[in-house]
PDB file of N, CA and C in Angstrom:
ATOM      1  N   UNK A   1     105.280  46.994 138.958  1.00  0.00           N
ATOM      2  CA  UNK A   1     104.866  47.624 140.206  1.00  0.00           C
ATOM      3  C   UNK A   1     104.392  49.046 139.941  1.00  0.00           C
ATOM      4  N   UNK A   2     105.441  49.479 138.764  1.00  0.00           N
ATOM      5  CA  UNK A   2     104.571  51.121 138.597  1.00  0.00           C
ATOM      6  C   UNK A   2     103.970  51.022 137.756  1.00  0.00           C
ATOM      7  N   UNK A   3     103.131  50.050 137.454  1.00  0.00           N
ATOM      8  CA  UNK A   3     101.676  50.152 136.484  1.00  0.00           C
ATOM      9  C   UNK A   3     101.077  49.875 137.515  1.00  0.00           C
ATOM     10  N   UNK A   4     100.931  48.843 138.401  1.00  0.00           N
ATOM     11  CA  UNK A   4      99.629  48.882 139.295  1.00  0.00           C
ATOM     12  C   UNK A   4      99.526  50.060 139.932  1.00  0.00           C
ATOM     13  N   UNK A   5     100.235  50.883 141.012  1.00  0.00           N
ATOM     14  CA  UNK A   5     100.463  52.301 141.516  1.00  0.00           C
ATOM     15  C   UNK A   5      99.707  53.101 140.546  1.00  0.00           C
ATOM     16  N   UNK A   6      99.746  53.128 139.320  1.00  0.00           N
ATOM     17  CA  UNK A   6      99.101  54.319 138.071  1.00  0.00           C
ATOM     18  C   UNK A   6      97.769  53.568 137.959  1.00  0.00           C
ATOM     19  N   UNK A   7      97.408  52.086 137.815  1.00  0.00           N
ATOM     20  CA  UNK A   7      96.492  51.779 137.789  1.00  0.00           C
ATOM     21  C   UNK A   7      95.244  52.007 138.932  1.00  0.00           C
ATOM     22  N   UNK A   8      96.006  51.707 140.226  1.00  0.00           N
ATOM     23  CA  UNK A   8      95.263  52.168 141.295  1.00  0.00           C
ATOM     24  C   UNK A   8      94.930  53.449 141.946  1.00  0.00           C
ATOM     25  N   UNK A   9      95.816  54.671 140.850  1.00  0.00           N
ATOM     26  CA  UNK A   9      95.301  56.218 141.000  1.00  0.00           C
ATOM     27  C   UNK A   9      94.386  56.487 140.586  1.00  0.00           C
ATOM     28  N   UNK A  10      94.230  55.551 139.138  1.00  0.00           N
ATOM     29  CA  UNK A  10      93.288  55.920 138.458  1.00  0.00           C
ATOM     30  C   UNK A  10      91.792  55.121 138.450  1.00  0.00           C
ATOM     31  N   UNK A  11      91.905  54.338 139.634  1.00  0.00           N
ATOM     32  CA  UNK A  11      90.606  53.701 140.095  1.00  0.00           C
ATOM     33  C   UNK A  11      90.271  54.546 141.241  1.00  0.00           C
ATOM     34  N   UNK A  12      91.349  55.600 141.779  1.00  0.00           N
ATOM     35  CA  UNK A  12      90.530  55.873 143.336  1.00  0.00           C
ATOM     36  C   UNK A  12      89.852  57.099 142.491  1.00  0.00           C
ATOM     37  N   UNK A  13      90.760  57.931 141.236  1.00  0.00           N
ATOM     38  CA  UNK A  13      89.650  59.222 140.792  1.00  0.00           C
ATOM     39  C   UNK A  13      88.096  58.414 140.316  1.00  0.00           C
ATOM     40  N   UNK A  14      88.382  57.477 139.771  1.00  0.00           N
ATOM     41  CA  UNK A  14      86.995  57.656 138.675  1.00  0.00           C
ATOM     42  C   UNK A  14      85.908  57.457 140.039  1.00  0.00           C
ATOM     43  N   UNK A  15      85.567  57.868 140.717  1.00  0.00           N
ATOM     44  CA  UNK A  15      84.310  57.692 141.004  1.00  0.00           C
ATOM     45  C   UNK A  15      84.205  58.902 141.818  1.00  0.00           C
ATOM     46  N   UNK A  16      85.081  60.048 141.784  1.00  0.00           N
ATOM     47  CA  UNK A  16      84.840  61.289 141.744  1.00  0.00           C
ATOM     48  C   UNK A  16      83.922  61.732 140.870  1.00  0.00           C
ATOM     49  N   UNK A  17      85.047  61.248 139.345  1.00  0.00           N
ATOM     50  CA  UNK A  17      83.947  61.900 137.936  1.00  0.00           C
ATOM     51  C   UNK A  17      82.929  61.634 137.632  1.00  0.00           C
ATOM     52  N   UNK A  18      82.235  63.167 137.414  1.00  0.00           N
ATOM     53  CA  UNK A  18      80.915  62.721 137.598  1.00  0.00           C
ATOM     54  C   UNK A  18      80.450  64.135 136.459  1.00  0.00           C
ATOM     55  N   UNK A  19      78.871  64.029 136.020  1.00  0.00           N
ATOM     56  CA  UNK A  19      78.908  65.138 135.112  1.00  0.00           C
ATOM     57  C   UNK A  19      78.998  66.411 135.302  1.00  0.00           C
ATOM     58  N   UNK A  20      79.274  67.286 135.336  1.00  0.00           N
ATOM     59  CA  UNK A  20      79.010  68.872 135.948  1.00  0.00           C
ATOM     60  C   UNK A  20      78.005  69.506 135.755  1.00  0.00           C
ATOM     61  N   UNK A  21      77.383  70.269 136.901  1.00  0.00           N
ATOM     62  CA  UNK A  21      76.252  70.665 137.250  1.00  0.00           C
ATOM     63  C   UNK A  21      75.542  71.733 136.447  1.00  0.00           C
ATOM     64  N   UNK A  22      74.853  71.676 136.833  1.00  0.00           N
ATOM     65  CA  UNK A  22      73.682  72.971 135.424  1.00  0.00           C
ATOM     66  C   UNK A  22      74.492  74.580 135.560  1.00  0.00           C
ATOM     67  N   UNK A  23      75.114  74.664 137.223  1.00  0.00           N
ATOM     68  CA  UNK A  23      76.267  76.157 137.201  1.00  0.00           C
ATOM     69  C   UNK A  23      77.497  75.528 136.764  1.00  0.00           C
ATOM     70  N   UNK A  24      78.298  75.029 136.484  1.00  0.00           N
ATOM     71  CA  UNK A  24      79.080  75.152 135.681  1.00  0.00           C
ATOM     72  C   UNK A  24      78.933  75.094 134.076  1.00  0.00           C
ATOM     73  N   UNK A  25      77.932  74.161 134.034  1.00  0.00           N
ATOM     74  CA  UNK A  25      77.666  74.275 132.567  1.00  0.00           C
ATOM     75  C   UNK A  25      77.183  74.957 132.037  1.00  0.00           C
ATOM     76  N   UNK A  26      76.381  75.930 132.809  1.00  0.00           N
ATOM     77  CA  UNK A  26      75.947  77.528 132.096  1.00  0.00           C
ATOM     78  C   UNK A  26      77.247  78.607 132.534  1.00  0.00           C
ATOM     79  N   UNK A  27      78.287  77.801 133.381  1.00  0.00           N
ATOM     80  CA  UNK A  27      79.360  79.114 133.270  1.00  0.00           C
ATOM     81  C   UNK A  27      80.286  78.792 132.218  1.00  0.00           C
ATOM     82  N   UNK A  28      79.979  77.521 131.359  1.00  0.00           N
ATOM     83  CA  UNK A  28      81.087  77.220 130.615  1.00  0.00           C
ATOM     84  C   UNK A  28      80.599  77.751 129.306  1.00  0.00           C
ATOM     85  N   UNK A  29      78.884  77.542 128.812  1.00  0.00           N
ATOM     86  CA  UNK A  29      78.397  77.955 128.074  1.00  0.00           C
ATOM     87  C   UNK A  29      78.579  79.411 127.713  1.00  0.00           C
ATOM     88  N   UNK A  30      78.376  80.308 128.725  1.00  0.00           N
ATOM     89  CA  UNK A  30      78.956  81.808 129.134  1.00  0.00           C
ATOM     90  C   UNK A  30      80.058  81.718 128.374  1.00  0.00           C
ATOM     91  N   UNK A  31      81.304  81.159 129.140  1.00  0.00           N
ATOM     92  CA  UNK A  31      82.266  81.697 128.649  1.00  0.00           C
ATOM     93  C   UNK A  31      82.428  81.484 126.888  1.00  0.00           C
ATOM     94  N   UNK A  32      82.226  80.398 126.533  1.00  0.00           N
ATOM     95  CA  UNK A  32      82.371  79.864 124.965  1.00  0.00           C
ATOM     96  C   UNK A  32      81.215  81.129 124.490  1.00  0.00           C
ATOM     97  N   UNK A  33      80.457  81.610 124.806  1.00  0.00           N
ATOM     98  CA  UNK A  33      79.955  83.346 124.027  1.00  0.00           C
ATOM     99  C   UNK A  33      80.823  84.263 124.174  1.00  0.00           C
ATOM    100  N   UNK A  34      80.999  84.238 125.043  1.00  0.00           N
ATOM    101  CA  UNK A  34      82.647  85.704 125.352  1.00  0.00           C
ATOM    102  C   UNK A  34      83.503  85.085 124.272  1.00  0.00           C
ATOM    103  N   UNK A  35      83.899  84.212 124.660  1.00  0.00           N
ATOM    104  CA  UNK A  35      85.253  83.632 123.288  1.00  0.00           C
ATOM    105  C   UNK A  35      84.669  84.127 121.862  1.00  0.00           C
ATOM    106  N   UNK A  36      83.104  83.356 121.334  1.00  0.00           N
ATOM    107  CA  UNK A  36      82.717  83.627 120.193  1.00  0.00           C
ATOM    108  C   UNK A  36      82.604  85.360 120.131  1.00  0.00           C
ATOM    109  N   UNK A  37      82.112  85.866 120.839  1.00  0.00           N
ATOM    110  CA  UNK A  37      81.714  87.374 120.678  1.00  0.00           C
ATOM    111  C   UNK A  37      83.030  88.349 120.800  1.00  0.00           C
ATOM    112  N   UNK A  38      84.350  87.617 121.240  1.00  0.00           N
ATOM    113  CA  UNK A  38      85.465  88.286 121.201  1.00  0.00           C
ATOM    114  C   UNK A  38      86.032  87.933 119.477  1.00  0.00           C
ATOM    115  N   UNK A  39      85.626  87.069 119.522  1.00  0.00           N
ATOM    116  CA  UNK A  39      86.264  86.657 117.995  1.00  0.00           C
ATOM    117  C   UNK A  39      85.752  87.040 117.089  1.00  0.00           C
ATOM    118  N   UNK A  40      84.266  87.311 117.095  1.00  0.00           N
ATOM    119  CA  UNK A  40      83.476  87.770 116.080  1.00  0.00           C
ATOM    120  C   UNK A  40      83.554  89.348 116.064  1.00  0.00           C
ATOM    121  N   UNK A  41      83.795  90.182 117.097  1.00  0.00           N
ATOM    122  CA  UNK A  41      84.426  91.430 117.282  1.00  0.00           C
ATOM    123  C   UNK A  41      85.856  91.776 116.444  1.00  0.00           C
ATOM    124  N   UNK A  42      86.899  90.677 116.804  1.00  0.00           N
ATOM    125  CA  UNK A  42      87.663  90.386 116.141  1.00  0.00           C
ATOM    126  C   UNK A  42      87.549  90.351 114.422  1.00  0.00           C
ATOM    127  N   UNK A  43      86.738  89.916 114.084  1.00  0.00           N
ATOM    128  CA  UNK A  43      86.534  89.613 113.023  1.00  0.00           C
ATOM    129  C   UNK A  43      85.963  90.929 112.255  1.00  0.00           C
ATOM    130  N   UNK A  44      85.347  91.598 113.051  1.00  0.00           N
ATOM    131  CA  UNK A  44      84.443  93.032 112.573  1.00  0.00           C
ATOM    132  C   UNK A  44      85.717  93.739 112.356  1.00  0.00           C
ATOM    133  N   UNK A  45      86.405  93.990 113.090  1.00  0.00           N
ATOM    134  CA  UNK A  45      87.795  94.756 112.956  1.00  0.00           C
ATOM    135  C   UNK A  45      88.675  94.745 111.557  1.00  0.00           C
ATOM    136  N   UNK A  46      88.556  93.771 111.460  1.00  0.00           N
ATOM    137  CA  UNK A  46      89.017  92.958 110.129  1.00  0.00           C
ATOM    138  C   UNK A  46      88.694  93.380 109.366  1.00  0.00           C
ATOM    139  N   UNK A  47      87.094  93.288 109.525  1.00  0.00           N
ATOM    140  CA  UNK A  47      86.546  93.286 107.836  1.00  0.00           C
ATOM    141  C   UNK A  47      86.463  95.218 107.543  1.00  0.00           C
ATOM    142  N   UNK A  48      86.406  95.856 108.833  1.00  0.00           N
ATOM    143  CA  UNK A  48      87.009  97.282 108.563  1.00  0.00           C
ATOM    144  C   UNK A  48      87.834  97.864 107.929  1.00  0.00           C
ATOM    145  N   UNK A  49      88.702  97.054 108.455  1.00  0.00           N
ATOM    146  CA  UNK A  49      90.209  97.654 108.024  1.00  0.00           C
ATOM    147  C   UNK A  49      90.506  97.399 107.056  1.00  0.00           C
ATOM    148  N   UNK A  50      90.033  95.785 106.369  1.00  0.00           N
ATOM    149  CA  UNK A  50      89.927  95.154 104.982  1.00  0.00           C
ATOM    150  C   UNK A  50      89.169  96.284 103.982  1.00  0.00           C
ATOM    151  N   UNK A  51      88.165  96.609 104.061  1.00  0.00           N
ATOM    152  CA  UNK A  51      87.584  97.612 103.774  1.00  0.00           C
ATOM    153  C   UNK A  51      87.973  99.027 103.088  1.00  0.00           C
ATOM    154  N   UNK A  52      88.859  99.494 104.487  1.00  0.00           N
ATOM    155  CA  UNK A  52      89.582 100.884 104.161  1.00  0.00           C
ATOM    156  C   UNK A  52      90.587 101.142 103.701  1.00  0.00           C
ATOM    157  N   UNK A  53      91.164  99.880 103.640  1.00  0.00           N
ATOM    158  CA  UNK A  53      92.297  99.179 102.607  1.00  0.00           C
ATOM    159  C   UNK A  53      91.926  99.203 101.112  1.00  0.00           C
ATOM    160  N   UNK A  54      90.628  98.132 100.970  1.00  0.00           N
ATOM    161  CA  UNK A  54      90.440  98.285  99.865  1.00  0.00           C
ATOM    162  C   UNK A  54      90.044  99.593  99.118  1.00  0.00           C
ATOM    163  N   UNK A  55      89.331 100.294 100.115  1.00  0.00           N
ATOM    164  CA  UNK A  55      89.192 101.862  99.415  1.00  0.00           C
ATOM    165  C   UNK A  55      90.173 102.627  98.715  1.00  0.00           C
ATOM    166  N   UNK A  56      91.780 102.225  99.552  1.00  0.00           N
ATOM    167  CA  UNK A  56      92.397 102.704  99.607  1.00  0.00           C
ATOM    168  C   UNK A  56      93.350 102.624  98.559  1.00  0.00           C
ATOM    169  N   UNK A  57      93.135 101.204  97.757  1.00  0.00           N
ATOM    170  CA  UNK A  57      93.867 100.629  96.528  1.00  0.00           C
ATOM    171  C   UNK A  57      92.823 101.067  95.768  1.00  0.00           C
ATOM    172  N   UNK A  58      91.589 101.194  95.652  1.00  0.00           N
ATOM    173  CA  UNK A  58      90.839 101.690  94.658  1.00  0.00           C
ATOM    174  C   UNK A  58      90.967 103.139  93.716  1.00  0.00           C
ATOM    175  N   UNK A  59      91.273 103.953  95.023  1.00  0.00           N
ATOM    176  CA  UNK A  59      91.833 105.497  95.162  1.00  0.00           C
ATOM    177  C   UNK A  59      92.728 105.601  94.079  1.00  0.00           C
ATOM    178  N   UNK A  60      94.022 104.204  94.836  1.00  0.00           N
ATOM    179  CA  UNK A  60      95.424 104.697  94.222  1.00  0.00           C
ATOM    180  C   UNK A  60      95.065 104.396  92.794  1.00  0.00           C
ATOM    181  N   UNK A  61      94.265 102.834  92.131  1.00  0.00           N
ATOM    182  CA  UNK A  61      94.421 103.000  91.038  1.00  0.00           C
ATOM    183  C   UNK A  61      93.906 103.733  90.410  1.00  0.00           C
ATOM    184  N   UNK A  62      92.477 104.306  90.699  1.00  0.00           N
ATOM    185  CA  UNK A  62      92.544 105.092  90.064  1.00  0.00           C
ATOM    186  C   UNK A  62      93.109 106.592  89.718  1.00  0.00           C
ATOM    187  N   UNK A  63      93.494 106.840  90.150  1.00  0.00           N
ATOM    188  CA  UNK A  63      95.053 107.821  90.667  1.00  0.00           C
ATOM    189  C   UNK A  63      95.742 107.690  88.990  1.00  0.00           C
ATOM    190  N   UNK A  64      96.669 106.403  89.767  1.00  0.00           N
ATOM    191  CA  UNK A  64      97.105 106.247  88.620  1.00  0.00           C
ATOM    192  C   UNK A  64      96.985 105.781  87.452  1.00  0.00           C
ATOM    193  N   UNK A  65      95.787 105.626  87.237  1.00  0.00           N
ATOM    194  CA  UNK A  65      95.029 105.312  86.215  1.00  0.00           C
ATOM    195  C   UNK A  65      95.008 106.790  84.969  1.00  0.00           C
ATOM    196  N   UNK A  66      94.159 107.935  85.603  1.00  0.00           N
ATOM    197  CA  UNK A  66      94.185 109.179  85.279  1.00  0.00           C
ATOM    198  C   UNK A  66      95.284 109.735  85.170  1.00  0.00           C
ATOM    199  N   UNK A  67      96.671 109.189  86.082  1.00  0.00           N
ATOM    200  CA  UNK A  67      97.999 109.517  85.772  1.00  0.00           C
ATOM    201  C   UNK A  67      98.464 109.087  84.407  1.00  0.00           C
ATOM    202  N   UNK A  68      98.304 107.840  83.795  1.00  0.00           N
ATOM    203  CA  UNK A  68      98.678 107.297  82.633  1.00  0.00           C
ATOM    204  C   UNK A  68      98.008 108.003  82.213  1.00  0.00           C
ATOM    205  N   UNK A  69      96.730 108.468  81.697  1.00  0.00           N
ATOM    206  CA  UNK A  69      96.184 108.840  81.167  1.00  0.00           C
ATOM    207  C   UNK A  69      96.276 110.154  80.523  1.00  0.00           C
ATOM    208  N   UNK A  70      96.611 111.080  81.560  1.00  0.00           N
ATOM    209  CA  UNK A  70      97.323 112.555  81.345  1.00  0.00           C
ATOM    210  C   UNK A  70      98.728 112.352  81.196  1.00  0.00           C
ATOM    211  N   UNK A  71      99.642 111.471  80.800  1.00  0.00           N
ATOM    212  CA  UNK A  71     100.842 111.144  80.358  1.00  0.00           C
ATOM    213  C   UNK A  71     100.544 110.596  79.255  1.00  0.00           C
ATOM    214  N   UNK A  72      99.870 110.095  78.536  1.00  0.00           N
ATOM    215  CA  UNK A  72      99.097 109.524  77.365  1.00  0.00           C
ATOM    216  C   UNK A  72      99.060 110.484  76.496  1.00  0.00           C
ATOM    217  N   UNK A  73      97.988 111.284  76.769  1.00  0.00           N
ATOM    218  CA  UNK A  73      97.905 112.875  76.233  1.00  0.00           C
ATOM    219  C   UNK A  73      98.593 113.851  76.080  1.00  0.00           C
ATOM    220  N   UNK A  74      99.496 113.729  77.238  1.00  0.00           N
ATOM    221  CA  UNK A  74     101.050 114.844  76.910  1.00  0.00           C
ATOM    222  C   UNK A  74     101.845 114.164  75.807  1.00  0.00           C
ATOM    223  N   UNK A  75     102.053 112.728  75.890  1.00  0.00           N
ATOM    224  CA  UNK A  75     102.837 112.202  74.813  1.00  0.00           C
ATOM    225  C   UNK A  75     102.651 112.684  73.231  1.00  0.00           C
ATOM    226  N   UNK A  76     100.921 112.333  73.138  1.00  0.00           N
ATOM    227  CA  UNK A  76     100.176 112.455  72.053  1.00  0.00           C
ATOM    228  C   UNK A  76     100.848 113.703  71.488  1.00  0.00           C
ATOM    229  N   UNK A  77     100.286 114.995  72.225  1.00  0.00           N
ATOM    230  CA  UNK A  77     100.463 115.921  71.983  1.00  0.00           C
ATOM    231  C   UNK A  77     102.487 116.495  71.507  1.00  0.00           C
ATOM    232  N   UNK A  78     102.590 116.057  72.358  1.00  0.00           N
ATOM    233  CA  UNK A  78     104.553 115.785  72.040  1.00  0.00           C
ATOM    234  C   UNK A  78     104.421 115.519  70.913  1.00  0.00           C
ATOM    235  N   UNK A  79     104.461 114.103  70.670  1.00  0.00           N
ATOM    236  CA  UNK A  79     104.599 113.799  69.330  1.00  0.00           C
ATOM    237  C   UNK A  79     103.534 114.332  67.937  1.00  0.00           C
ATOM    238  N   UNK A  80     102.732 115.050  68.197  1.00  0.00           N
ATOM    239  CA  UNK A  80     102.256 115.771  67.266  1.00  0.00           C
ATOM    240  C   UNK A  80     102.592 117.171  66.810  1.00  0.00           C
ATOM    241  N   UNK A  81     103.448 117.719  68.243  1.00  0.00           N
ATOM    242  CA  UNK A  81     104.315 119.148  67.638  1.00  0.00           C
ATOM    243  C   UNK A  81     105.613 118.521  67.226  1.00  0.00           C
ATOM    244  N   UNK A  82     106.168 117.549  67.685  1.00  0.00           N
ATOM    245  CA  UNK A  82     107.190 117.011  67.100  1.00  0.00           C
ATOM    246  C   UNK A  82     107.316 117.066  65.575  1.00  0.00           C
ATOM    247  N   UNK A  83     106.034 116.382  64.720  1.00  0.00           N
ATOM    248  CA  UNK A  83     105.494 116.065  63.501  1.00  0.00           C
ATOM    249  C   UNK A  83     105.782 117.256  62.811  1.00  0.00           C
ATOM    250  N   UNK A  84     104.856 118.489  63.704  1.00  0.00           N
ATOM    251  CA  UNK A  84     104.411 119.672  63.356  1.00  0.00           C
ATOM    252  C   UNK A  84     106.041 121.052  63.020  1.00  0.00           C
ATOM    253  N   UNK A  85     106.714 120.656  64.394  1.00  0.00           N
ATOM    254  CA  UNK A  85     108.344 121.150  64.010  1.00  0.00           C
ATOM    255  C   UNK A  85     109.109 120.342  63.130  1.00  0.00           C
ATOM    256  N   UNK A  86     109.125 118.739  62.520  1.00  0.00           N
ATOM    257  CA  UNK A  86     109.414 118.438  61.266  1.00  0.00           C
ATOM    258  C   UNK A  86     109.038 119.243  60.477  1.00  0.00           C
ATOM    259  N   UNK A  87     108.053 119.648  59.963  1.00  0.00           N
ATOM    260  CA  UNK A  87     107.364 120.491  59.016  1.00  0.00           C
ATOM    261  C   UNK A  87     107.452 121.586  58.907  1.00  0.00           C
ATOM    262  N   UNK A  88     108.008 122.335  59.569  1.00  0.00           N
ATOM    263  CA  UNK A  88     108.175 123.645  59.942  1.00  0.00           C
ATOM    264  C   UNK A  88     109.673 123.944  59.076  1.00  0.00           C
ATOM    265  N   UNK A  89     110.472 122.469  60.132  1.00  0.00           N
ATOM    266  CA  UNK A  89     111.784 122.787  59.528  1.00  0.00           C
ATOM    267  C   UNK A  89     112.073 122.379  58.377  1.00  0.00           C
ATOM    268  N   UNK A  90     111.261 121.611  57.706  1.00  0.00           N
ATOM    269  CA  UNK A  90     111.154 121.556  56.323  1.00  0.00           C
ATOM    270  C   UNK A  90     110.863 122.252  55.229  1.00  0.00           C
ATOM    271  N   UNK A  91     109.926 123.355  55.667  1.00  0.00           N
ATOM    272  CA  UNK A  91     109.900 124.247  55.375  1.00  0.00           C
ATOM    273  C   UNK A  91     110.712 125.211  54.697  1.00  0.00           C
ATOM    274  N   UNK A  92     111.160 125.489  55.952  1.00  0.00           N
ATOM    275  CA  UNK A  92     112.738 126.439  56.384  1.00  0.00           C
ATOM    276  C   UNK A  92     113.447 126.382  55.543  1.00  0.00           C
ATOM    277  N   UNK A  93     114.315 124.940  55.018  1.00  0.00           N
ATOM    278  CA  UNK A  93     115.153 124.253  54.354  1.00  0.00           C
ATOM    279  C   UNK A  93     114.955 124.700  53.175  1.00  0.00           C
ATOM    280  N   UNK A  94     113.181 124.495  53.047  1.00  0.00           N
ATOM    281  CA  UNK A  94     113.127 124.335  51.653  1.00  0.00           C
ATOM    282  C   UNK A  94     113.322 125.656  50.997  1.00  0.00           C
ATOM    283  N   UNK A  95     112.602 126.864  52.059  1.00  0.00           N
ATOM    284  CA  UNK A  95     112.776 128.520  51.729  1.00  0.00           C
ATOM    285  C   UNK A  95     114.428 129.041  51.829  1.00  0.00           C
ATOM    286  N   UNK A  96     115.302 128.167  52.935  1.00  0.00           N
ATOM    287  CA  UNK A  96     116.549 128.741  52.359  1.00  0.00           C
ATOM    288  C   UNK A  96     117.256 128.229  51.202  1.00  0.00           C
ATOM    289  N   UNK A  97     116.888 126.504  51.093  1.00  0.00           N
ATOM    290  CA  UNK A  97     117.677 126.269  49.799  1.00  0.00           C
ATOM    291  C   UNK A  97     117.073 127.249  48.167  1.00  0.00           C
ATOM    292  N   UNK A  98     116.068 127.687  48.310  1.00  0.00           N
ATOM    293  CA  UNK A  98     115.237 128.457  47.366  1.00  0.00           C
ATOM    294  C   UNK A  98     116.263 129.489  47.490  1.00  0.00           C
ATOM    295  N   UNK A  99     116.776 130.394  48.583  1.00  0.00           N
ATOM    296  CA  UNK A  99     117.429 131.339  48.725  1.00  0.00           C
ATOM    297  C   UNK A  99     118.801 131.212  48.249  1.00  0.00           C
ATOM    298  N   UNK A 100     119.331 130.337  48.418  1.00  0.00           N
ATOM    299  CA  UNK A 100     120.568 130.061  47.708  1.00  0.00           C
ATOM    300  C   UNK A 100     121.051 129.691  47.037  1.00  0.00           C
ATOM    301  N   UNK A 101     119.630 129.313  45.914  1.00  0.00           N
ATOM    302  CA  UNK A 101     120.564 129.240  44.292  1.00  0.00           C
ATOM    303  C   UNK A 101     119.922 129.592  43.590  1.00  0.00           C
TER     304      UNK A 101
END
């Protein structure tokens, strides 16, 4: 009994439906551009910020890129007075053991 009742609702719509008219279908068309042109706005935003982001990792490495780099060179240099005060104090050694016998 409650299939015919559902069956017979759905015989009194269908002959309502029918296609929709040239104004709705240019207001539907409308709207599906607002949607696309909100999204594609959307999307511009994006690729901005993607953008100033990436600038922004570019910056850092190279940042720290030139950071290693001038830590590279301080090392170098370290370890070459390092070398250089071996030698010195070898020196030393060698002029006091001279001195004391």
């Amino acid at each position: 009994m409650e299939t015919t009742a559902k069956l017979t609702l759905i015989e009194a719509l269908q002959p309502e439906i029918a296609p929709f008219g040239d104004q709705v279908h240019g207001l539907l068309l409308e709207s599906v551009s607002k949607i696309a042109d909100e999204w594609i706005a959307q999307l511009v935003i994006l690729r901005k910020n993607a953008d100033a982001l990436e600038a922004q990792i570019v910056a850092s490495v190279a940042k720290t890129k030139a950071d290693l780099t001038t830590l590279h060179e301080l090392g170098a240099k370290v370890a070459e007075e390092a070398k250089r005060g071996q030698e010195v104090c070898r020196q030393l050694a060698d002029g006091v053991g001279k001195i004391s016998t």
